[in-house]
PDB file of N, CA and C in Angstrom:
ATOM      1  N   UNK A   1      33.462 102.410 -79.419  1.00  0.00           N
ATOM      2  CA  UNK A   1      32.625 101.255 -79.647  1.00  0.00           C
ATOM      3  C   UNK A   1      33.486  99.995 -79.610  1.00  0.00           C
ATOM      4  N   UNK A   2      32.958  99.068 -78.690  1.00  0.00           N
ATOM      5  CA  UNK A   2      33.688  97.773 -79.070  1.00  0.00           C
ATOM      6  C   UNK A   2      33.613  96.804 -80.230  1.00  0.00           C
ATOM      7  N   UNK A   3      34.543  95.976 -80.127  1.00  0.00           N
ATOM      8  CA  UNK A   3      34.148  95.475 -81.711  1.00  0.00           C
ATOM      9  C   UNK A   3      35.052  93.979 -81.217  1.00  0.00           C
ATOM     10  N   UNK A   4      34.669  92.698 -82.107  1.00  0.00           N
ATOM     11  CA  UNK A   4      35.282  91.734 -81.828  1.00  0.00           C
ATOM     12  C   UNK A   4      35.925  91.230 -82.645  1.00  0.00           C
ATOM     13  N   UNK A   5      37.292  92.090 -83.069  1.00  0.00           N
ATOM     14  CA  UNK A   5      38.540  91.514 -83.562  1.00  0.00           C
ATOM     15  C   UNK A   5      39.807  91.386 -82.528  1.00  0.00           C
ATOM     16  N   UNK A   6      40.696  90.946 -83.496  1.00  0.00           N
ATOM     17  CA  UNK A   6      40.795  90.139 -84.897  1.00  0.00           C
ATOM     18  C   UNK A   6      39.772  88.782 -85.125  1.00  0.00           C
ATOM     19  N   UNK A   7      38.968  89.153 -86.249  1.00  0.00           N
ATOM     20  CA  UNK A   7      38.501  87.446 -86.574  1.00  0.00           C
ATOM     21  C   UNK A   7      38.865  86.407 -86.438  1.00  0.00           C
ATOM     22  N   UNK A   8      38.935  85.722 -86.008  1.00  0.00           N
ATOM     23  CA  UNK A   8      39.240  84.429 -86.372  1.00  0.00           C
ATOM     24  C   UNK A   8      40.355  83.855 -85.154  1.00  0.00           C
ATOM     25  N   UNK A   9      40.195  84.718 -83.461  1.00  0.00           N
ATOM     26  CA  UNK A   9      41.080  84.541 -82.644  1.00  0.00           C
ATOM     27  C   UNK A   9      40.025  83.737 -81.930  1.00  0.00           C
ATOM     28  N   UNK A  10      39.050  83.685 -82.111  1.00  0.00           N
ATOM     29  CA  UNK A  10      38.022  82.503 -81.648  1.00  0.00           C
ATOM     30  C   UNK A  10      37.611  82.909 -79.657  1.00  0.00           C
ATOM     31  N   UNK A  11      37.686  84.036 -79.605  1.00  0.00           N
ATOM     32  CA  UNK A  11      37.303  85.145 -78.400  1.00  0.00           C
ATOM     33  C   UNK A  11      36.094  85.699 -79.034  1.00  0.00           C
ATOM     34  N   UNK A  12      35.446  86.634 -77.915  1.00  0.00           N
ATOM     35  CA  UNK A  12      33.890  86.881 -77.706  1.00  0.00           C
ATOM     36  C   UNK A  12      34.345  88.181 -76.417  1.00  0.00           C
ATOM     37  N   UNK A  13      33.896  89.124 -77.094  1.00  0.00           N
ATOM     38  CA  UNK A  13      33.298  90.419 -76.387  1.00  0.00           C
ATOM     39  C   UNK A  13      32.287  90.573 -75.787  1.00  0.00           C
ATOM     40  N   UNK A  14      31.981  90.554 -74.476  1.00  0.00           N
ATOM     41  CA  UNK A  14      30.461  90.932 -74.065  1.00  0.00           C
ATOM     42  C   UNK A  14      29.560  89.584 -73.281  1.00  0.00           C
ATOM     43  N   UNK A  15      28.615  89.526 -73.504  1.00  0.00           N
ATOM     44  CA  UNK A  15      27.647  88.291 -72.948  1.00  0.00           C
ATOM     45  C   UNK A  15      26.827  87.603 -74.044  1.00  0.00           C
ATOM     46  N   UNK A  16      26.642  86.063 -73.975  1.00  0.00           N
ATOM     47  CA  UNK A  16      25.948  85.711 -74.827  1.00  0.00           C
ATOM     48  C   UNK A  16      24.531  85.965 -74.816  1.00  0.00           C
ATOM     49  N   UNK A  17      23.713  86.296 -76.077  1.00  0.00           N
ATOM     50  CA  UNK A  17      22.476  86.791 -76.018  1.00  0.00           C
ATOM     51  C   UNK A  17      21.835  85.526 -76.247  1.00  0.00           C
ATOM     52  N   UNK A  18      20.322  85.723 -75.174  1.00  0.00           N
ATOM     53  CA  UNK A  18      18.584  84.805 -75.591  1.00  0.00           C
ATOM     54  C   UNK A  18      19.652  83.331 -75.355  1.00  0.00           C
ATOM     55  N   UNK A  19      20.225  83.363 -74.382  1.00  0.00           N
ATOM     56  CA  UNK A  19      20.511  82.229 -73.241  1.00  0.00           C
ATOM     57  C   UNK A  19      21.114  82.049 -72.305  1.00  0.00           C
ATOM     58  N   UNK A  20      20.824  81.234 -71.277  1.00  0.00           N
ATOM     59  CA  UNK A  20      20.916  80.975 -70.041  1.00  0.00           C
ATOM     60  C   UNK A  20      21.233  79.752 -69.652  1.00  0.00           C
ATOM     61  N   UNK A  21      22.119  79.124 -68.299  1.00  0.00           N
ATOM     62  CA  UNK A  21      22.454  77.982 -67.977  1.00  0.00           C
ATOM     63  C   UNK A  21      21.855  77.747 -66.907  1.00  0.00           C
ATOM     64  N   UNK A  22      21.858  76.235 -66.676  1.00  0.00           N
ATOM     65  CA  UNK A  22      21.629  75.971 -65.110  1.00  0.00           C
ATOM     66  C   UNK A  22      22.304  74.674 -64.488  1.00  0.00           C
ATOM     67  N   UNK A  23      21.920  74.602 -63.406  1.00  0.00           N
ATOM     68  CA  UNK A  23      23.064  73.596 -63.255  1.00  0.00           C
ATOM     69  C   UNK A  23      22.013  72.161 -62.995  1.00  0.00           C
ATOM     70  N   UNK A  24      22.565  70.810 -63.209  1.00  0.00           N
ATOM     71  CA  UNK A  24      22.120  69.830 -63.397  1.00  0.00           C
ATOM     72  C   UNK A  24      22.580  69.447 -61.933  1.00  0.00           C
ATOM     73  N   UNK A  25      21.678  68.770 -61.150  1.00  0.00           N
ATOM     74  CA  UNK A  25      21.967  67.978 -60.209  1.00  0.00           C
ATOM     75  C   UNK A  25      22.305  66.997 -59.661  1.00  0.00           C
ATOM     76  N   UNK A  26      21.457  66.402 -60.658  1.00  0.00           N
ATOM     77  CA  UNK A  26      22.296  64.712 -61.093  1.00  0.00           C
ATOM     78  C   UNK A  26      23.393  64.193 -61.511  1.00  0.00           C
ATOM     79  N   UNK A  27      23.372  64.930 -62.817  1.00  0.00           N
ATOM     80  CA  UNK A  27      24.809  64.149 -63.226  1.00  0.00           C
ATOM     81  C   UNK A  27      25.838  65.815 -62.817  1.00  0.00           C
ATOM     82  N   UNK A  28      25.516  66.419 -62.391  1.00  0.00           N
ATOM     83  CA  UNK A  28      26.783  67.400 -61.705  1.00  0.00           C
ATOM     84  C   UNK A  28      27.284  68.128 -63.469  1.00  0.00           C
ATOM     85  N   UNK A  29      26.511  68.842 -64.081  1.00  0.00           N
ATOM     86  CA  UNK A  29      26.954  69.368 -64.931  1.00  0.00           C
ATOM     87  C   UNK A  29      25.821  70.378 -65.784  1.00  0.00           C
ATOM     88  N   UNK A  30      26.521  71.664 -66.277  1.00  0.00           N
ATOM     89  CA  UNK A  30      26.015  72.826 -66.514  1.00  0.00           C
ATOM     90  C   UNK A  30      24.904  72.648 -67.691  1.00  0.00           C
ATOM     91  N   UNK A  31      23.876  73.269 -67.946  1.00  0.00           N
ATOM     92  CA  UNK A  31      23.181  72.547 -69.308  1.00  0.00           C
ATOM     93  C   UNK A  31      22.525  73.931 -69.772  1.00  0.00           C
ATOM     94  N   UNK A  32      23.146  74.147 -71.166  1.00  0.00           N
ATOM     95  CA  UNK A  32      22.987  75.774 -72.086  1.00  0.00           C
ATOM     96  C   UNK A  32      21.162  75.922 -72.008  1.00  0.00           C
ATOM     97  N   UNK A  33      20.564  77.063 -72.095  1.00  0.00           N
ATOM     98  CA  UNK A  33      18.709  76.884 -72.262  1.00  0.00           C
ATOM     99  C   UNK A  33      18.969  77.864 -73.394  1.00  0.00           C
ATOM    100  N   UNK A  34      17.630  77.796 -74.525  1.00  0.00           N
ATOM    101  CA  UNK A  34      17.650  78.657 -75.136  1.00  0.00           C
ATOM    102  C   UNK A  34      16.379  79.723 -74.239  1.00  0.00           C
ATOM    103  N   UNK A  35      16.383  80.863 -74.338  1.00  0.00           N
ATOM    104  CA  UNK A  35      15.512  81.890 -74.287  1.00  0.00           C
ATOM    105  C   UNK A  35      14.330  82.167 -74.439  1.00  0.00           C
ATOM    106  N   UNK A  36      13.972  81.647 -75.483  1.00  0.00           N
ATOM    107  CA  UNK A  36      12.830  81.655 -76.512  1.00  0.00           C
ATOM    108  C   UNK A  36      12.006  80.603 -76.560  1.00  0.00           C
ATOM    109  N   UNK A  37      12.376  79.378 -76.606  1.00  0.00           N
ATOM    110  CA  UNK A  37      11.901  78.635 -76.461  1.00  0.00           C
ATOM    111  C   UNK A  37      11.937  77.660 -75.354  1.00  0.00           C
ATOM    112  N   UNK A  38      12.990  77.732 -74.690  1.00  0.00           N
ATOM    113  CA  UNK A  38      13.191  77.167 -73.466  1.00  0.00           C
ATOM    114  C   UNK A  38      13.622  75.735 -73.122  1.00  0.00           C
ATOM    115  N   UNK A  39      13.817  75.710 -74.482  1.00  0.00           N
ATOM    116  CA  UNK A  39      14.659  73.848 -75.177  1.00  0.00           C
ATOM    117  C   UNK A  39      15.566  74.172 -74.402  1.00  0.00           C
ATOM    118  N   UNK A  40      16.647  72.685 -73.859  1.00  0.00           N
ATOM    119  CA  UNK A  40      17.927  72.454 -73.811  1.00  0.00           C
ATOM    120  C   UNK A  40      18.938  72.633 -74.767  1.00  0.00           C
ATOM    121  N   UNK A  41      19.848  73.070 -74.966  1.00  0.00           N
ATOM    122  CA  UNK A  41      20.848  72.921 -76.310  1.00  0.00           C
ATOM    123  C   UNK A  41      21.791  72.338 -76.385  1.00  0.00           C
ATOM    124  N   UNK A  42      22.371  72.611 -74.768  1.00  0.00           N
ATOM    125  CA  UNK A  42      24.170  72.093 -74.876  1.00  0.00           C
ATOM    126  C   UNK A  42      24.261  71.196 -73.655  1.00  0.00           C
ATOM    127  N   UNK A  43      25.163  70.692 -73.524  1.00  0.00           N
ATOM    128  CA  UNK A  43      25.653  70.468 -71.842  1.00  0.00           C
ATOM    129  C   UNK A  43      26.745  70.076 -72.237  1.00  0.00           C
ATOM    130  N   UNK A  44      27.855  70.883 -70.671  1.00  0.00           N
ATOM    131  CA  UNK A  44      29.143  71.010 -70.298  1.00  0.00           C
ATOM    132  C   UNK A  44      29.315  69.609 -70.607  1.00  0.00           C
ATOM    133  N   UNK A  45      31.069  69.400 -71.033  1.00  0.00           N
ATOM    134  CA  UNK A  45      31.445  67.887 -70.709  1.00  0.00           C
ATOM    135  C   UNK A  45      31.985  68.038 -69.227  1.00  0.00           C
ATOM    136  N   UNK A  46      32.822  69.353 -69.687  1.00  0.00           N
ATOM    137  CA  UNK A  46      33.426  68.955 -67.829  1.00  0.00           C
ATOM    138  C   UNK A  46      32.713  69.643 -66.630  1.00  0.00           C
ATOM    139  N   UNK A  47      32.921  70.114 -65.829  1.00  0.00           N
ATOM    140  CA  UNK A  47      32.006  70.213 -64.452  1.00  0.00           C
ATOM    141  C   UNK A  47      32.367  72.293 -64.464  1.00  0.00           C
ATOM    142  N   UNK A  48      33.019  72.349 -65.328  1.00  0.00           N
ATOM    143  CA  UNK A  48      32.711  74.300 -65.308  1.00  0.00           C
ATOM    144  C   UNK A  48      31.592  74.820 -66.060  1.00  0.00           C
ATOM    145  N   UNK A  49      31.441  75.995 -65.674  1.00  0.00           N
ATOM    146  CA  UNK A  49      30.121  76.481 -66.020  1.00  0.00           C
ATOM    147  C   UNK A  49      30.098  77.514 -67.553  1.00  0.00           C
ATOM    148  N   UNK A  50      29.221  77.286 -68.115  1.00  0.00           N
ATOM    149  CA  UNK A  50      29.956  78.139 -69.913  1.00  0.00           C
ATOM    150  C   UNK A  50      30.197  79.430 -69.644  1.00  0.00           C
ATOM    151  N   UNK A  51      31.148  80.052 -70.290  1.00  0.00           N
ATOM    152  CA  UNK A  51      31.784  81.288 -70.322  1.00  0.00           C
ATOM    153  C   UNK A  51      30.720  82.403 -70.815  1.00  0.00           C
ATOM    154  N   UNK A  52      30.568  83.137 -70.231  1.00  0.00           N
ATOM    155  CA  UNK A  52      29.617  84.568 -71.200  1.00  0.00           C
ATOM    156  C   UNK A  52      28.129  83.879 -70.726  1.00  0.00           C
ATOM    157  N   UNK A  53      27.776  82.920 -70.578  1.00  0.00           N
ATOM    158  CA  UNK A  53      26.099  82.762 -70.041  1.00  0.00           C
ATOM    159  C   UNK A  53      25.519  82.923 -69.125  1.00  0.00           C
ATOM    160  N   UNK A  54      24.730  84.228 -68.636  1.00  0.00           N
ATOM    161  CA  UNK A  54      23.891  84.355 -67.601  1.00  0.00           C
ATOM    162  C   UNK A  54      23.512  83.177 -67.232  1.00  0.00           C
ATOM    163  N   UNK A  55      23.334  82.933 -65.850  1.00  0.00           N
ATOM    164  CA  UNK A  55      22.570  81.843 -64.748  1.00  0.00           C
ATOM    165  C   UNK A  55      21.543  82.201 -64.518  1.00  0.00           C
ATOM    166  N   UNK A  56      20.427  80.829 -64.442  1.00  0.00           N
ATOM    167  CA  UNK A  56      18.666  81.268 -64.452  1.00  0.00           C
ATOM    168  C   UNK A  56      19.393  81.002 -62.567  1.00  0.00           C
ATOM    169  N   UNK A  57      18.048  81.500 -61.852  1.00  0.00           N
ATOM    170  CA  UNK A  57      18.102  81.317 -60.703  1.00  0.00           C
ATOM    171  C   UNK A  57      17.215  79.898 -60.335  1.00  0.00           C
TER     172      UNK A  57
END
């Protein structure tokens, strides 16, 4: 079984769950969705795409 230690090394095992990114066209930058509700949450400062988040198509 995997497991995500040591605590506190600020790493992540696996994929993030109940969200998804997409990419912004305008201003050229990635923007977090929640799942569930389908709000915006985050957006990239710089122009890479978030680590561990499935892409909506």
């Amino acid at each position: 079984m995997a497991k995500n230690a040591p605590a506190g090394d600020n790493r992540r095992v696996g994929a993030v769950r109940d969200r998804t990114q997409v990419f912004n066209p305008h201003n050229q930058r990635w923007v977090k969705r929640n799942d569930d509700s389908g709000r915006f949450m985050d957006q990239k400062a710089d122009k890479a795409p978030f680590k561990g988040v499935r892409r909506e198509k």
